[in-house]
Protein backbone atom coordinates (compact mmCIF):
# COMPACT_ATOMS: atom_id res chain seq x y z
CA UNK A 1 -23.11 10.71 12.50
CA UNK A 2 -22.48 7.50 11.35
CA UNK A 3 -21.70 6.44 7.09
CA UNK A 4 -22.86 3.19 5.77
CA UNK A 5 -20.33 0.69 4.23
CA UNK A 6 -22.82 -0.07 1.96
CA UNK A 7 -21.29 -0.21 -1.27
CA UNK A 8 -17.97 1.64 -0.16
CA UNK A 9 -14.69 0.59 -2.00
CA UNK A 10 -12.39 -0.46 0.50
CA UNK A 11 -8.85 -1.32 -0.17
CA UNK A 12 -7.12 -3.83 2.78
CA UNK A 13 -3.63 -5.05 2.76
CA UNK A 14 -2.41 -8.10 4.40
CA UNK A 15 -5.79 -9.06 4.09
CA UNK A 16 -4.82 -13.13 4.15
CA UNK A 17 -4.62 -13.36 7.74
CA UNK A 18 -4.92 -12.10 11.52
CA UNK A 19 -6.26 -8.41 11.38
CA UNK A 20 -6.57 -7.95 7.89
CA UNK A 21 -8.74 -11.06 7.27
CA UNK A 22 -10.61 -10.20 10.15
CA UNK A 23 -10.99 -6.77 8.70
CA UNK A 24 -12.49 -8.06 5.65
CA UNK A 25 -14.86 -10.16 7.54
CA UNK A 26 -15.76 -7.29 9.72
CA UNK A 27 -16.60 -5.17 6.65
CA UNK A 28 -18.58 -7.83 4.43
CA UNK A 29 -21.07 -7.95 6.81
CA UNK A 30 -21.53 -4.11 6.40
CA UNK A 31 -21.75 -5.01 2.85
CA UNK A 32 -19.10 -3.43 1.66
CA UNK A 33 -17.19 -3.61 -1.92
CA UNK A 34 -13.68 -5.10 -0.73
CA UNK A 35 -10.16 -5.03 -2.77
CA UNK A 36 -7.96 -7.24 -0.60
CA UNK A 37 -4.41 -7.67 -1.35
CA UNK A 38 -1.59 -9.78 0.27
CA UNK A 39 1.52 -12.41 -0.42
CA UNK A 40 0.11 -15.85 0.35
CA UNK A 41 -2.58 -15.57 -2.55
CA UNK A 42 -3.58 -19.10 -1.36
CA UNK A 43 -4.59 -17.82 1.83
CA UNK A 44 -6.12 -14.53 0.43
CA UNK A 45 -8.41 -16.52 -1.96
CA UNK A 46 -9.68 -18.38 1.21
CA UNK A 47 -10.24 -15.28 3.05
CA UNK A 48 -11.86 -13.45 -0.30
CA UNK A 49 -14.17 -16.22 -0.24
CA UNK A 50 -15.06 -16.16 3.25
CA UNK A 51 -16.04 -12.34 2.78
CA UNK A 52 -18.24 -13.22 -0.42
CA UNK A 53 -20.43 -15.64 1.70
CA UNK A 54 -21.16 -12.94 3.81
CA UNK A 55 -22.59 -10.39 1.08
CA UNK A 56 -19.28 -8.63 0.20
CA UNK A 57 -18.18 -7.96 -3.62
CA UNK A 58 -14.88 -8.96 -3.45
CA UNK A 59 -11.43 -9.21 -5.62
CA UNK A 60 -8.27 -10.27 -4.51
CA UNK A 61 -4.62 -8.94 -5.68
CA UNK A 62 -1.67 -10.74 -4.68
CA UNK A 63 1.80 -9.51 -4.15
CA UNK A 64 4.69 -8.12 -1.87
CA UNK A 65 4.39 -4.71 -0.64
CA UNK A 66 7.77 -3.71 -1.89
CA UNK A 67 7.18 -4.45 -5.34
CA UNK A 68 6.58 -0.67 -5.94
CA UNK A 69 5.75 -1.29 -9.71
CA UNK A 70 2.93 -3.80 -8.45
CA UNK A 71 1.35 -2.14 -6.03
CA UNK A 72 1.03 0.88 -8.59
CA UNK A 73 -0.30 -1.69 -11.07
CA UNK A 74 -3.39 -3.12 -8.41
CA UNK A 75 -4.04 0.32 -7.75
CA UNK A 76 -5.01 1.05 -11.60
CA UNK A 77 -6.52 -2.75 -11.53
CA UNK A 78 -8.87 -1.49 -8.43
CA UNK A 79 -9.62 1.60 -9.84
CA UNK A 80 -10.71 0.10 -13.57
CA UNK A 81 -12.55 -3.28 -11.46
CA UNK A 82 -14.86 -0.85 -8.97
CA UNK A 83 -14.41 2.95 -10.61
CA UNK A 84 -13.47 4.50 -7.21
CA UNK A 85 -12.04 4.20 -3.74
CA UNK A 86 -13.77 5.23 -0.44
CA UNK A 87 -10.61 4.16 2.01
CA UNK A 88 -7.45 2.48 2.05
CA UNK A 89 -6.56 -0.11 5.04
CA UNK A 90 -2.91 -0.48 5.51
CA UNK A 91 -2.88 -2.59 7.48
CA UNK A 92 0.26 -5.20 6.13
CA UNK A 93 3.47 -5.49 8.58
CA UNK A 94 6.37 -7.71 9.12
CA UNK A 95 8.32 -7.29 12.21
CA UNK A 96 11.12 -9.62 14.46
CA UNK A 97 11.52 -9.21 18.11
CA UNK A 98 15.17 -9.44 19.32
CA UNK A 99 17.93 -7.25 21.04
CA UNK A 100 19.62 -4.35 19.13
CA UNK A 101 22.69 -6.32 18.23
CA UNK A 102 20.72 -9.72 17.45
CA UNK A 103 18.99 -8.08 14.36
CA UNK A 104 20.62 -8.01 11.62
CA UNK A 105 20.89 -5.02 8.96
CA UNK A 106 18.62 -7.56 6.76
CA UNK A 107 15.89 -7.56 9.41
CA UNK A 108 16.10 -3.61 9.57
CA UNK A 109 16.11 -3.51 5.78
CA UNK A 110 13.18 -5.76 5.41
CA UNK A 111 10.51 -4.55 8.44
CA UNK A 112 11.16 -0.81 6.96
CA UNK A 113 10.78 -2.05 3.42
CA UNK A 114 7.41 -3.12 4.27
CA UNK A 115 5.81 -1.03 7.30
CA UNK A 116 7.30 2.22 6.07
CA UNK A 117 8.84 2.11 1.92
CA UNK A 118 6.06 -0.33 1.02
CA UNK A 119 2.78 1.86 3.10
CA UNK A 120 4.07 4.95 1.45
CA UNK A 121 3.78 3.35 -1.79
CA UNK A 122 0.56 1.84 -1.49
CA UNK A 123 -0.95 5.25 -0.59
CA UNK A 124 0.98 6.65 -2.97
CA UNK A 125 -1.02 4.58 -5.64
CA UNK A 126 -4.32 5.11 -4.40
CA UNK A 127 -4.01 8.91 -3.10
CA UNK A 128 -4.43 10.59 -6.31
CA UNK A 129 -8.12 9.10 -7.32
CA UNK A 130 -9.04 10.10 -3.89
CA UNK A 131 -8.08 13.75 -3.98
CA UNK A 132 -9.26 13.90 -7.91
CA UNK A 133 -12.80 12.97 -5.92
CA UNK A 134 -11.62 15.10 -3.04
CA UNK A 135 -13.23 12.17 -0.46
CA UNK A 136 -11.50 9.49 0.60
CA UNK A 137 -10.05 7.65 4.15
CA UNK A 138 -6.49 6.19 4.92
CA UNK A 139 -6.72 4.02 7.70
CA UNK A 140 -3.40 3.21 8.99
CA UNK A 141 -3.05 0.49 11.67
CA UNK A 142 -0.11 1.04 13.86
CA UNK A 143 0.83 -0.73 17.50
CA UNK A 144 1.02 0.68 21.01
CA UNK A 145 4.34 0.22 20.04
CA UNK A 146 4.31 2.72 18.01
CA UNK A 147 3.84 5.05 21.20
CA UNK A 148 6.46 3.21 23.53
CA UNK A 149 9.18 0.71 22.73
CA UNK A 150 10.12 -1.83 24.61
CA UNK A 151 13.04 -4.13 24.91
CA UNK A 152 13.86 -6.07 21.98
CA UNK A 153 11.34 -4.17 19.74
CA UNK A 154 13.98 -1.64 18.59
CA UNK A 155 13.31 -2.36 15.03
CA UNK A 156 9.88 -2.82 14.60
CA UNK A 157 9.06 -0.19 16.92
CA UNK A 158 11.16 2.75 14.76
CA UNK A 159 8.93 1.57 11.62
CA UNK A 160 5.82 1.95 13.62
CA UNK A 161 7.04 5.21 14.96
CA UNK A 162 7.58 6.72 11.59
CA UNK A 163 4.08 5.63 10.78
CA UNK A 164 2.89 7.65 13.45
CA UNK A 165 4.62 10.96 12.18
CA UNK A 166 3.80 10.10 8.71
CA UNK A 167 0.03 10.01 9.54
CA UNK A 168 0.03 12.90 11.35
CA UNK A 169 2.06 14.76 8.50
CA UNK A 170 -0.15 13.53 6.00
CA UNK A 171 -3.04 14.32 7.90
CA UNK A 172 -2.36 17.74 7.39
CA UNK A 173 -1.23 17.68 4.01
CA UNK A 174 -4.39 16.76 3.01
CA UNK A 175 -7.30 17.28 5.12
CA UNK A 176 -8.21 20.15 3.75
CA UNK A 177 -8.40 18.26 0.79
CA UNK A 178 -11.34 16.02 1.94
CA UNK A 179 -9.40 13.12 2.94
CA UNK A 180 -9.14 11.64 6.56
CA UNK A 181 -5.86 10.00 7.77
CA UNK A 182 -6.69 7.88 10.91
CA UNK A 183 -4.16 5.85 13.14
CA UNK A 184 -4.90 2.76 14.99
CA UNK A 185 -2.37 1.64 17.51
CA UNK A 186 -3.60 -1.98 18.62
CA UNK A 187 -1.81 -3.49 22.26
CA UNK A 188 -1.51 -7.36 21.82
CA UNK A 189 -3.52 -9.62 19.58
CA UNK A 190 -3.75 -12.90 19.03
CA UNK A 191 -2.14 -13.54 15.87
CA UNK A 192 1.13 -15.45 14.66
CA UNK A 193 2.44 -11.98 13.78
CA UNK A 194 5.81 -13.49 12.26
CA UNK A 195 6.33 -15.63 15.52
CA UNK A 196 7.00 -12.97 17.98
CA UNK A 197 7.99 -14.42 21.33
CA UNK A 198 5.70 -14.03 24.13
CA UNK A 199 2.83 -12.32 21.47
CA UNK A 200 0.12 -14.86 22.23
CA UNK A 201 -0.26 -13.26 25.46
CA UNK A 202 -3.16 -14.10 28.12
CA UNK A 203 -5.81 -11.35 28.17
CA UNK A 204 -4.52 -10.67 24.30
CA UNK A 205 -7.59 -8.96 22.12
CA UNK A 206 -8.68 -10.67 19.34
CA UNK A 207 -8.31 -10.07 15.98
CA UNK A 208 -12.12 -9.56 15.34
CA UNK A 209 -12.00 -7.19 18.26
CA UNK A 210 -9.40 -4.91 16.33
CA UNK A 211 -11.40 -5.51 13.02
CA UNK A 212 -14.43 -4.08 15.00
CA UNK A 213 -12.58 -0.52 16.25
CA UNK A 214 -11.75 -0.34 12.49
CA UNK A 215 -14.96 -0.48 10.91
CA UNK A 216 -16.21 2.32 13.58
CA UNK A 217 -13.12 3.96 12.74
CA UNK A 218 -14.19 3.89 8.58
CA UNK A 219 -18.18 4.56 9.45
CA UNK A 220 -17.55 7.76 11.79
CA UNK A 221 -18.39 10.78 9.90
CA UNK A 222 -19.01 14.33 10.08
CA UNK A 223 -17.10 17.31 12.09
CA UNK A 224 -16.09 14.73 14.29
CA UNK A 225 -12.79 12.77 13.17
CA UNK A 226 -11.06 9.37 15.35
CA UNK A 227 -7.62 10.67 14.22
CA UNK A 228 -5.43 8.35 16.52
CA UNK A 229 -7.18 5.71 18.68
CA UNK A 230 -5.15 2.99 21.04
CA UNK A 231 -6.95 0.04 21.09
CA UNK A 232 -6.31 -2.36 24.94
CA UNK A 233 -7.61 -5.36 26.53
CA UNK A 234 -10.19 -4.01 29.27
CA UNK A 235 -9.01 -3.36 32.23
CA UNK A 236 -5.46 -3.03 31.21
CA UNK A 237 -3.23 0.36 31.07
CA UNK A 238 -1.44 1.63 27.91
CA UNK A 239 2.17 0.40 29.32
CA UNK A 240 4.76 -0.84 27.37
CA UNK A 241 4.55 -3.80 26.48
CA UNK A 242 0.81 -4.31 27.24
């Protein structure tokens, strides 16, 4: 069973760029009513309007995911501007590659400010309205690294691994409440993910092909749930690094 996007309010963060814009793309063309939040607003206007041309009602919110007091103020802004929310994207990160003792406390401070501090209070802000409705669906996009670490990914890699156990937690805490919690955990993409060495990777997906496992993600329906998928290049095994 399949659910239309049709007129579904769907909240995306980091929606200026790589995934997230692609996201947004992906879902215009379903139609959908899109809420897309991010820091470079300049960027997120260009991407709002990109989604417009292709049938979506959109708005745009900028601002930095740990700005707690914001992102509780866009979530009563959405909720006022569209009158509900159908599912929640988080899909913003930050993350720097480098060995144990090259990252600095800052860097550590920072990635789990925004992967882990800064999802929980996004969903924070918008899980209430769901469960008043008792529908809703958090989409949370995570990384095969989520599953494995690899060298250098030390940091980065411990915020994506709490995301796993949070979704899975939370999952539970509130299924029974009508709201899905899904998990994506994407292997390389073509993005310029905050410069990662070696990311731009031959045989790397791209970001349209992530955006695309999303929106089946957000349209399956029914007693049949895709609670943790791993998204990989064809052809290519779920191995660290891959």
């Amino acid at each position: 069973m399949r659910v239309a996007l049709e007129d579904q309010v769907i909240v995306i963060t980091g929606a200026s760029r790589g995934i997230g814009r692609a996201t947004a793309l992906e879902l215009a063309k379903g139609h959908a009513r899109l809420a897309l939040l991010g820091r470079d607003e300049a960027a997120l206007t260009q991407a709002g309007r990109a989604a417009e041309a292709l049938g979506a009602e959109v708005r745009c919110y900028g601002g930095d995911l740990r700005d707690h007091a914001r992102s509780a103020a866009i979530a009563q802004e959405v909720q006022t501007a569209f009158g509900q929310v159908d599912a929640l994207v988080n899909n913003a990160a930050v993350g720097k590659y480098g060995s144990f003792l090259d990252l600095g406390l800052e860097d550590w401070r920072q990635m789990l400010e925004v992967n882990v501090l800064g999802l929980v209070a996004v969903t924070r802000a918008f899980l209430p309205a769901m469960l008043a409705r008792g529908s809703g669906h958090i989409l949370n996009v995570s990384s095969v690294q989520g599953l494995r670490a690899t060298a250098t990914s030390s940091a980065y890699s411990a915020t994506k691994f709490a995301l796993m156990g949070l979704s899975q937690s939370l999952a539970q805490d509130v299924g029974a409440r009508g709201i899905r919690v899904s998990v994506l955990c994407p292997g390389s993409v073509e993005t310029d993910f905050d410069g990662f060495p070696g990311y731009l990777k031959p045989g790397a997906m791209l970001p349209e092909e992530v955006a695309e496992a999303i929106r089946d993600m957000l349209e399956s329906a029914g007693r049949v749930h895709m609670s943790e998928v791993v998204l990989l290049p064809f052809g290519k095994r779920p191995t660290p690094g891959s």
